[in-house]
C-alpha atoms as a PDB file:
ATOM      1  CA  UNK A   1     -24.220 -18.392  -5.127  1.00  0.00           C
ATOM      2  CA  UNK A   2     -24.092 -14.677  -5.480  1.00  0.00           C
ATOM      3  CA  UNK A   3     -23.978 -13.104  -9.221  1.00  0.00           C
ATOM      4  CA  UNK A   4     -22.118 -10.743 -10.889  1.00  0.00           C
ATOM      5  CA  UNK A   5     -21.945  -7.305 -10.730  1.00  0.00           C
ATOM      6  CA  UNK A   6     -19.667  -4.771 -12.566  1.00  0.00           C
ATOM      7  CA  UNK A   7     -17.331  -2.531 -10.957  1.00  0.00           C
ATOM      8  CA  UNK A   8     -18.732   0.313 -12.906  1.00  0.00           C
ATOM      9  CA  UNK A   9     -22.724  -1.096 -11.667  1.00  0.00           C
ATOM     10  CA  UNK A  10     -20.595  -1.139  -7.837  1.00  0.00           C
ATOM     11  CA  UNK A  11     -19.600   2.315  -8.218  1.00  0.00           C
ATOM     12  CA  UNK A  12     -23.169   3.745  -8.753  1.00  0.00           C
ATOM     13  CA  UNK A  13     -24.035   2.852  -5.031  1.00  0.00           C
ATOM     14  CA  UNK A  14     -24.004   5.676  -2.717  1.00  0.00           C
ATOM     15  CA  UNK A  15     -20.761   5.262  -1.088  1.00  0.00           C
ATOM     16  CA  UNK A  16     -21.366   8.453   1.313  1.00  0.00           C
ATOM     17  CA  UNK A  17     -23.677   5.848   3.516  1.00  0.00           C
ATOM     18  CA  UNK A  18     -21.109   3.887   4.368  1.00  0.00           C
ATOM     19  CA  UNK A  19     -20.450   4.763   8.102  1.00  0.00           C
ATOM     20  CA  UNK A  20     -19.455   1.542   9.845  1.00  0.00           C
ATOM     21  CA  UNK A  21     -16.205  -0.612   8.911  1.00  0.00           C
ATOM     22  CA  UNK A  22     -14.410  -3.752   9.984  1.00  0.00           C
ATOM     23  CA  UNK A  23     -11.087  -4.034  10.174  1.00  0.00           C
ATOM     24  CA  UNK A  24      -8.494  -6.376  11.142  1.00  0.00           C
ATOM     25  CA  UNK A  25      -4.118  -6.950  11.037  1.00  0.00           C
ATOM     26  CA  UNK A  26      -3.321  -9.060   8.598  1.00  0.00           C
ATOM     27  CA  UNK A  27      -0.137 -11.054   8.193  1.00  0.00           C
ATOM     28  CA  UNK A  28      -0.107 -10.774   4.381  1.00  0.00           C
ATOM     29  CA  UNK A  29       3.832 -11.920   3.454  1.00  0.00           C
ATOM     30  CA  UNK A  30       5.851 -14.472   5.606  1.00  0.00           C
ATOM     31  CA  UNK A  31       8.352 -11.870   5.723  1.00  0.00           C
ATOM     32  CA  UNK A  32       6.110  -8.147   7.018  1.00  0.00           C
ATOM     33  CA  UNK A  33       7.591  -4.707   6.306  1.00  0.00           C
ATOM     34  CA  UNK A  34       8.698  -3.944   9.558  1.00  0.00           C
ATOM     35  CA  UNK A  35      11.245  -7.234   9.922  1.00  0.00           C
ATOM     36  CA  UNK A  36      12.722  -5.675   7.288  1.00  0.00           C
ATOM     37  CA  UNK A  37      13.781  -2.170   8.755  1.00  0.00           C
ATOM     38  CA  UNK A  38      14.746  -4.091  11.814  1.00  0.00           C
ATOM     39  CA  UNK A  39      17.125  -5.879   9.643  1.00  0.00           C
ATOM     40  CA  UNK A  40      18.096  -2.706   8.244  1.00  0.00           C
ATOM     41  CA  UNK A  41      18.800  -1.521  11.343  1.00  0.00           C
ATOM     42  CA  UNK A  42      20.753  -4.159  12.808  1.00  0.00           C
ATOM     43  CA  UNK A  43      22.857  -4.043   9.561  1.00  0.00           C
ATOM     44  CA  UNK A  44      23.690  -0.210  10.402  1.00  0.00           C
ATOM     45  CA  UNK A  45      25.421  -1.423  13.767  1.00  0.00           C
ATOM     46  CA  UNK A  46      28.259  -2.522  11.683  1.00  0.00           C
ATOM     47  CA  UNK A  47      30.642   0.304  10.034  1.00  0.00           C
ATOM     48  CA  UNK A  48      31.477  -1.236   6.903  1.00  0.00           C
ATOM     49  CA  UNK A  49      30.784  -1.470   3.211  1.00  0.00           C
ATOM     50  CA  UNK A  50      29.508  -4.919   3.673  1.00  0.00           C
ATOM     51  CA  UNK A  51      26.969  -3.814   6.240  1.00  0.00           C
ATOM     52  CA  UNK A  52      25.921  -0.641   4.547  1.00  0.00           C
ATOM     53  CA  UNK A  53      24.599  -2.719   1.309  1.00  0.00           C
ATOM     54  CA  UNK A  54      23.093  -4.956   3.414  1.00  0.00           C
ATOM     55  CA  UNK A  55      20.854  -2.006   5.068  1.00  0.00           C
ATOM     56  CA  UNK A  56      20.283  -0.094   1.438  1.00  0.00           C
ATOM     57  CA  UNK A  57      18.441  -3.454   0.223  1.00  0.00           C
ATOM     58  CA  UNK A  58      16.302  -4.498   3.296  1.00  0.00           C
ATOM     59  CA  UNK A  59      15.284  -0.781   3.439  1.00  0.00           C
ATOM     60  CA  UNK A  60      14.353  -0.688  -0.079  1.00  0.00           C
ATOM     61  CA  UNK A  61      12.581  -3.722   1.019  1.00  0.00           C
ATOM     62  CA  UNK A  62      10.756  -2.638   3.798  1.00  0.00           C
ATOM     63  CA  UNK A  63       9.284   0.245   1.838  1.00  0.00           C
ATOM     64  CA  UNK A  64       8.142  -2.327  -0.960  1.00  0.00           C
ATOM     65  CA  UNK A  65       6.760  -4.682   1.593  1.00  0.00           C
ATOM     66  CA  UNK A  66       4.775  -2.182   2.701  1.00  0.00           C
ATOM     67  CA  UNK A  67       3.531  -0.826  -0.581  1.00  0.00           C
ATOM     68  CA  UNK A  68       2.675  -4.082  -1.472  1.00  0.00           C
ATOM     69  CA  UNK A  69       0.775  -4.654   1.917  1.00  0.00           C
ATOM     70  CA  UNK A  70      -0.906  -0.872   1.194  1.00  0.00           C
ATOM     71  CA  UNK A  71      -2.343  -2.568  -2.595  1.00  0.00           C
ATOM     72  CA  UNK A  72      -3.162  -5.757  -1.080  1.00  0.00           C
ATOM     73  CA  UNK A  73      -5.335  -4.001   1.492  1.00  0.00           C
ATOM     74  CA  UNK A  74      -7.410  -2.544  -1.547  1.00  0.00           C
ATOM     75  CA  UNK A  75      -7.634  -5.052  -3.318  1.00  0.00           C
ATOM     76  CA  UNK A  76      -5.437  -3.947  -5.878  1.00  0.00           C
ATOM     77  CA  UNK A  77      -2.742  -6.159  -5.771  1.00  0.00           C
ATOM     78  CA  UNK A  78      -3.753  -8.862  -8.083  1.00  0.00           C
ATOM     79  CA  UNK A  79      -4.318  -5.831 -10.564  1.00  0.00           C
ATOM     80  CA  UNK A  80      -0.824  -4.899 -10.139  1.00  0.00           C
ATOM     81  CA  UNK A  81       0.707  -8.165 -10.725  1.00  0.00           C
ATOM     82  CA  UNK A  82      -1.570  -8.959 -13.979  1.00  0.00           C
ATOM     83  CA  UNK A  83      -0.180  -5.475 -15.599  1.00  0.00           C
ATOM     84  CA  UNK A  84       3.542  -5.806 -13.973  1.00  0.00           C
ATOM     85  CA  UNK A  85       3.258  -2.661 -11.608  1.00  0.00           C
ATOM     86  CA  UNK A  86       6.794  -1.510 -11.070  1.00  0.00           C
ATOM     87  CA  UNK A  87       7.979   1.128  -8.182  1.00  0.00           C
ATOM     88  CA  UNK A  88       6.790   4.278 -10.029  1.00  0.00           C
ATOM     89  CA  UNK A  89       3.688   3.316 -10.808  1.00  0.00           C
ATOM     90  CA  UNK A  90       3.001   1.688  -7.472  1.00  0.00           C
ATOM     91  CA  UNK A  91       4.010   5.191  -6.032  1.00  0.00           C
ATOM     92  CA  UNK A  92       1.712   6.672  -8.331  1.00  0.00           C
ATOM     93  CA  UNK A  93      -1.539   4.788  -7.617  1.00  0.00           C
ATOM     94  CA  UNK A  94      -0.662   5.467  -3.883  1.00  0.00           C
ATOM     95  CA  UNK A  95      -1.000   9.075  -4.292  1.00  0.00           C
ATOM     96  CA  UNK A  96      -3.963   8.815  -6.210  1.00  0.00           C
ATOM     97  CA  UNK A  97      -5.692   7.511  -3.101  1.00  0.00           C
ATOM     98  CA  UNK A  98      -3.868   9.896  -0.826  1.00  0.00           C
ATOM     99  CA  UNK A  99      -1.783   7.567   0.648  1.00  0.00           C
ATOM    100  CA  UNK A 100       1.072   9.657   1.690  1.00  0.00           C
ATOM    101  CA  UNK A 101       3.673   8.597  -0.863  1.00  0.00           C
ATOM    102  CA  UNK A 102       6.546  11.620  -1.240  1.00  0.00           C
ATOM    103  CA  UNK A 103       9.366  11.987  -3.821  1.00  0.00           C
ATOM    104  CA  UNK A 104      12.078  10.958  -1.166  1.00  0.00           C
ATOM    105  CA  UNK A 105      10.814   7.270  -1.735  1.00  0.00           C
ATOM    106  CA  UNK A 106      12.107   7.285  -5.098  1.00  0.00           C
ATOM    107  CA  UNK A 107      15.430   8.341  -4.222  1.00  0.00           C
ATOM    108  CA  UNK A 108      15.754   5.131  -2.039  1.00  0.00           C
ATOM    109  CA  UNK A 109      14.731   3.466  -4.995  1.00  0.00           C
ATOM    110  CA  UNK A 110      17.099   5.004  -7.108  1.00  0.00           C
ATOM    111  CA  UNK A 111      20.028   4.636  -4.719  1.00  0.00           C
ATOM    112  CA  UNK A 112      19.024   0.737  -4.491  1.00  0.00           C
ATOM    113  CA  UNK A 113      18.825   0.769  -8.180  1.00  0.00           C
ATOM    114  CA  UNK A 114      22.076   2.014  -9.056  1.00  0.00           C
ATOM    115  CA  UNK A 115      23.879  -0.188  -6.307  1.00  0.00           C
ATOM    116  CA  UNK A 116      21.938  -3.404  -7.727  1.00  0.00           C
ATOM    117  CA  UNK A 117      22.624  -2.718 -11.531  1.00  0.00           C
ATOM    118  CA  UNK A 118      25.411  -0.230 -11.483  1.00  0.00           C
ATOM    119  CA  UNK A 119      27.301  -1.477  -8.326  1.00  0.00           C
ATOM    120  CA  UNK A 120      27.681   2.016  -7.137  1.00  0.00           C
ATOM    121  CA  UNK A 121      29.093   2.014  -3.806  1.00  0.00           C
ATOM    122  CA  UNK A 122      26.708   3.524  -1.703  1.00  0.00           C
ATOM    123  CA  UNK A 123      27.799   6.568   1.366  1.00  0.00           C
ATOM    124  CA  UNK A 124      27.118   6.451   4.694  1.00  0.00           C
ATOM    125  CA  UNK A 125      24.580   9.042   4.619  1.00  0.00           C
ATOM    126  CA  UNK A 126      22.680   7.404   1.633  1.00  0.00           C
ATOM    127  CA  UNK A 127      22.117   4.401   3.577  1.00  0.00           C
ATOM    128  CA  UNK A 128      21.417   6.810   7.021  1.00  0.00           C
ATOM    129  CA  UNK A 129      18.825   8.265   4.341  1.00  0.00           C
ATOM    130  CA  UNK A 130      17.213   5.241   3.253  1.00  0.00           C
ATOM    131  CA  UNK A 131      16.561   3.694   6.180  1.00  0.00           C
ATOM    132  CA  UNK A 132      15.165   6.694   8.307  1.00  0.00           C
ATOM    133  CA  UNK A 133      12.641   7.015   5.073  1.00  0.00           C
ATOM    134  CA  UNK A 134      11.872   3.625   5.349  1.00  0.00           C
ATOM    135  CA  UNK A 135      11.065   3.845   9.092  1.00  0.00           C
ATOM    136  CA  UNK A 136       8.922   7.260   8.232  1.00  0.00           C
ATOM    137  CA  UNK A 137       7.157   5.621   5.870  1.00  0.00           C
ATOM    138  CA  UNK A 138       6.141   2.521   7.621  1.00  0.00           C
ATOM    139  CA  UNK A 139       5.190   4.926  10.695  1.00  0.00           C
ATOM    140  CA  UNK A 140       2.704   6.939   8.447  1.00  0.00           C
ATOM    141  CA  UNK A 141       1.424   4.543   6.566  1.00  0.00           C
ATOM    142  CA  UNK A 142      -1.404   1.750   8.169  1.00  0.00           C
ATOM    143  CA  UNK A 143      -1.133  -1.903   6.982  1.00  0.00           C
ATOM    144  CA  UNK A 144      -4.622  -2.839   8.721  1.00  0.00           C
ATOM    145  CA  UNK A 145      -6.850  -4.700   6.230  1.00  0.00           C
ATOM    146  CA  UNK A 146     -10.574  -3.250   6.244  1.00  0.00           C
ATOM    147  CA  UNK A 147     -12.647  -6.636   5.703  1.00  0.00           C
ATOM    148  CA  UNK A 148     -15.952  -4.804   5.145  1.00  0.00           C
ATOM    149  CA  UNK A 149     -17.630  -1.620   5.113  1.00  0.00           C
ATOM    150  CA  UNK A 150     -21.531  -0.960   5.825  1.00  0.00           C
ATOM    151  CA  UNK A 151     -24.324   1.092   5.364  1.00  0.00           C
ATOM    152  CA  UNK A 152     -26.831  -0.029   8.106  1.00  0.00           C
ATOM    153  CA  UNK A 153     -30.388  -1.422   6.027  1.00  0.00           C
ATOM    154  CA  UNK A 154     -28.855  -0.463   2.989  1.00  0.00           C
ATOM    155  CA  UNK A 155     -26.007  -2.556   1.547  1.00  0.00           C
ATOM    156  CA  UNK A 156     -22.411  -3.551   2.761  1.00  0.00           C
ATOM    157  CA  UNK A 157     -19.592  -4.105   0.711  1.00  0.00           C
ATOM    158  CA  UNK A 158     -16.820  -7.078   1.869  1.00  0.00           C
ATOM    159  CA  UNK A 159     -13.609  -7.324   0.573  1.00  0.00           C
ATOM    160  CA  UNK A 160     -11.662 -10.249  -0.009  1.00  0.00           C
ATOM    161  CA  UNK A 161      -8.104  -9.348  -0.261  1.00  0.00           C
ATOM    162  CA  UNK A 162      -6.379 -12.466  -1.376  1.00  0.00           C
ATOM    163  CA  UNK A 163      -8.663 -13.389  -4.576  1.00  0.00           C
ATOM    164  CA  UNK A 164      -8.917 -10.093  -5.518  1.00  0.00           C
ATOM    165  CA  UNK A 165     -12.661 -10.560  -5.021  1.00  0.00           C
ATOM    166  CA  UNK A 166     -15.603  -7.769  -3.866  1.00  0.00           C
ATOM    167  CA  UNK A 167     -18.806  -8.844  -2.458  1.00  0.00           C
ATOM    168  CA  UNK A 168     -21.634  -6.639  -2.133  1.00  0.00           C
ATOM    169  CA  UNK A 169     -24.641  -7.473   0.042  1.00  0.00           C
ATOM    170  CA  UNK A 170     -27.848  -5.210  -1.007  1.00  0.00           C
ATOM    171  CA  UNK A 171     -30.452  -5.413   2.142  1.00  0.00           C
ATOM    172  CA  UNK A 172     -32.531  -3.168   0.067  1.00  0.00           C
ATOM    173  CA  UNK A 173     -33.152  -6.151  -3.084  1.00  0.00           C
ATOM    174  CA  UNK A 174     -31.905  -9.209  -0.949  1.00  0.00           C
ATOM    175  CA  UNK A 175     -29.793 -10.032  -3.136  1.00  0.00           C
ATOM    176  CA  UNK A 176     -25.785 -10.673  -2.656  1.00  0.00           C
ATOM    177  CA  UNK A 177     -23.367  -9.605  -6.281  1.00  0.00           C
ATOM    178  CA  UNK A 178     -19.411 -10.100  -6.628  1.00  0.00           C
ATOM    179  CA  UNK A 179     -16.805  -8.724  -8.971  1.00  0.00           C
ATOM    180  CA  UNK A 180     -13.152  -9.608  -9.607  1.00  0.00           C
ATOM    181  CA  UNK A 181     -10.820  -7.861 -11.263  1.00  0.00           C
ATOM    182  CA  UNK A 182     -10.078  -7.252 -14.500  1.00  0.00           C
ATOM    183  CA  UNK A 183      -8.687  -4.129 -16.758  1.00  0.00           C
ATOM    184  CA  UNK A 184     -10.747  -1.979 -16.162  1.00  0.00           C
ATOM    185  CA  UNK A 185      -9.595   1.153 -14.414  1.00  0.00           C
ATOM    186  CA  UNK A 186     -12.635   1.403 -12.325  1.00  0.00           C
ATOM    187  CA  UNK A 187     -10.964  -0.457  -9.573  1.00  0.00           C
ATOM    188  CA  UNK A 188      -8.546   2.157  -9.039  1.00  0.00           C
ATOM    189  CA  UNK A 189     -12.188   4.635  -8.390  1.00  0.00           C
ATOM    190  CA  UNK A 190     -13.366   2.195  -6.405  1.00  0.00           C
ATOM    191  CA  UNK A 191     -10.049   2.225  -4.480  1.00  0.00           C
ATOM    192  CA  UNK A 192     -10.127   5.498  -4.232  1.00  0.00           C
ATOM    193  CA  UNK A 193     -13.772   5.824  -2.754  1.00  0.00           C
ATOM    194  CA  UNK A 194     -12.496   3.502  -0.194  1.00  0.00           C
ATOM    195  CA  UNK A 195      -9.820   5.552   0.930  1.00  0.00           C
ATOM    196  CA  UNK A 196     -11.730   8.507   1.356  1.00  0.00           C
ATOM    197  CA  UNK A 197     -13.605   6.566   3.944  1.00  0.00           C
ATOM    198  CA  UNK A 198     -10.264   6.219   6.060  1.00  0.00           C
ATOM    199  CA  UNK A 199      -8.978   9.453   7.892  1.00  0.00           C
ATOM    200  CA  UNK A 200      -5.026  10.221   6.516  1.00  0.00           C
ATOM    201  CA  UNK A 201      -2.562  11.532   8.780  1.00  0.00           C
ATOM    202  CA  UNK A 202       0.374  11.758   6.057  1.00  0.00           C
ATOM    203  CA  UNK A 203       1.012  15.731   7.180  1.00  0.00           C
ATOM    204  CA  UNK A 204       3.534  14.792   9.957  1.00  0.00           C
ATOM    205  CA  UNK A 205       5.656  12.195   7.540  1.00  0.00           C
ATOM    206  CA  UNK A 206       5.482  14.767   4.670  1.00  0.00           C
ATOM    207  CA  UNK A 207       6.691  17.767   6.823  1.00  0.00           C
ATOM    208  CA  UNK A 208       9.441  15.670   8.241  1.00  0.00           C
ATOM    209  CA  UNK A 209      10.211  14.025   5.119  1.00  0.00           C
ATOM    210  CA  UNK A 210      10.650  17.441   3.071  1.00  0.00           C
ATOM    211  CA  UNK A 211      12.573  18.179   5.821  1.00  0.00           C
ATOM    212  CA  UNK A 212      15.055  15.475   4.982  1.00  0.00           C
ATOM    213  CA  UNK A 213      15.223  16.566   1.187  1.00  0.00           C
ATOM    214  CA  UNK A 214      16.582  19.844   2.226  1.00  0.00           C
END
């Protein structure tokens, strides 16, 4: 049985050494982000009111599917359930590990919001909006799980998504540690070193997307 270890103790390990990484597609929800712009697609084919709500929600959908995919994927989402993450903060914690994550995703989200609460009747070109930023977003962003990461004869660290759960092998002391989460905001460093591991490119989406707030 391995021990316990800190997130704080995990974050003192070097993770510049870590040079190799495993990584697989995972089917995390019954349900995966990109169902849901087809959906949204399908439901622009028709040219009426009926259809054009339809396509605003299973946008809004896809882009949360994904987000939630995106925390999952760092471990993070069992964090965000236990403190009631909403949209903006979601949004937030993406950029803070420079996952692209641009203003024009909170205008679907406000457009969504005001139809679902307010019953404002949402245009054509709201709905052409929300579903091309869905499909931009999903297109930029990567929903492949890394399972581990190593540094050869030194120590690996494996994540495992679903419990929320980090293992950490050190060859160095033979001996194997694991954290889970908790409050502490050192998850979202440790998230952060992780994603500095993985290469970004977010330029394309945010060029094109800025282009679409013009």
């Amino acid at each position: 049985m391995p021990s316990n270890i800190t997130i704080k103790e995990l974050l003192d390990y070097p993770f510049n050494k870590l040079s190799r990484r495993t990584q697989q597609r995972l089917k995390v929800y019954e349900i995966c982000a990109e169902d849901f712009l087809e959906f949204a697609k399908e439901d622009l084919e028709e040219q009426d009111l009926r259809s054009w709500v339809d396509a605003l929600g299973n946008a809004k959908r896809a882009i949360e599917c994904r987000i939630d995919t995106l925390l999952y994927n760092y471990c993070l989402q069992k964090k965000s359930e236990k403190e009631g993450w909403y949209f903006p903060k979601k949004i937030e914690v993406l950029r803070e590990l420079g996952i692209v994550a641009p203003n024009i995703l909170k205008k679907t989200n406000k457009k969504r919001n005001e139809l679902e609460h307010q019953y404002v009747r949402p245009t054509k070109e709201d709905v052409d909006d929300a579903v091309g930023v869905a499909e931009l977003f999903l297109s930029a962003t990567d929903e492949r799980a890394i399972i581990d990461y190593t540094a050869p004869n030194d120590f690996r660290i494996e994540l495992k998504h679903k419990e929320g759960l980090v293992n950490l092998i050190d060859y160095q002391k033979n001996v194997e540690k694991t954290t889970k989460i908790d409050s502490d905001d050192g998850w979202i460093e440790f998230a952060k070193r992780l994603s500095g591991l993985l290469k970004s490119s977010s330029i394309r989406f945010y060029r094109r997307s800025r282009s679409k707030e013009k």
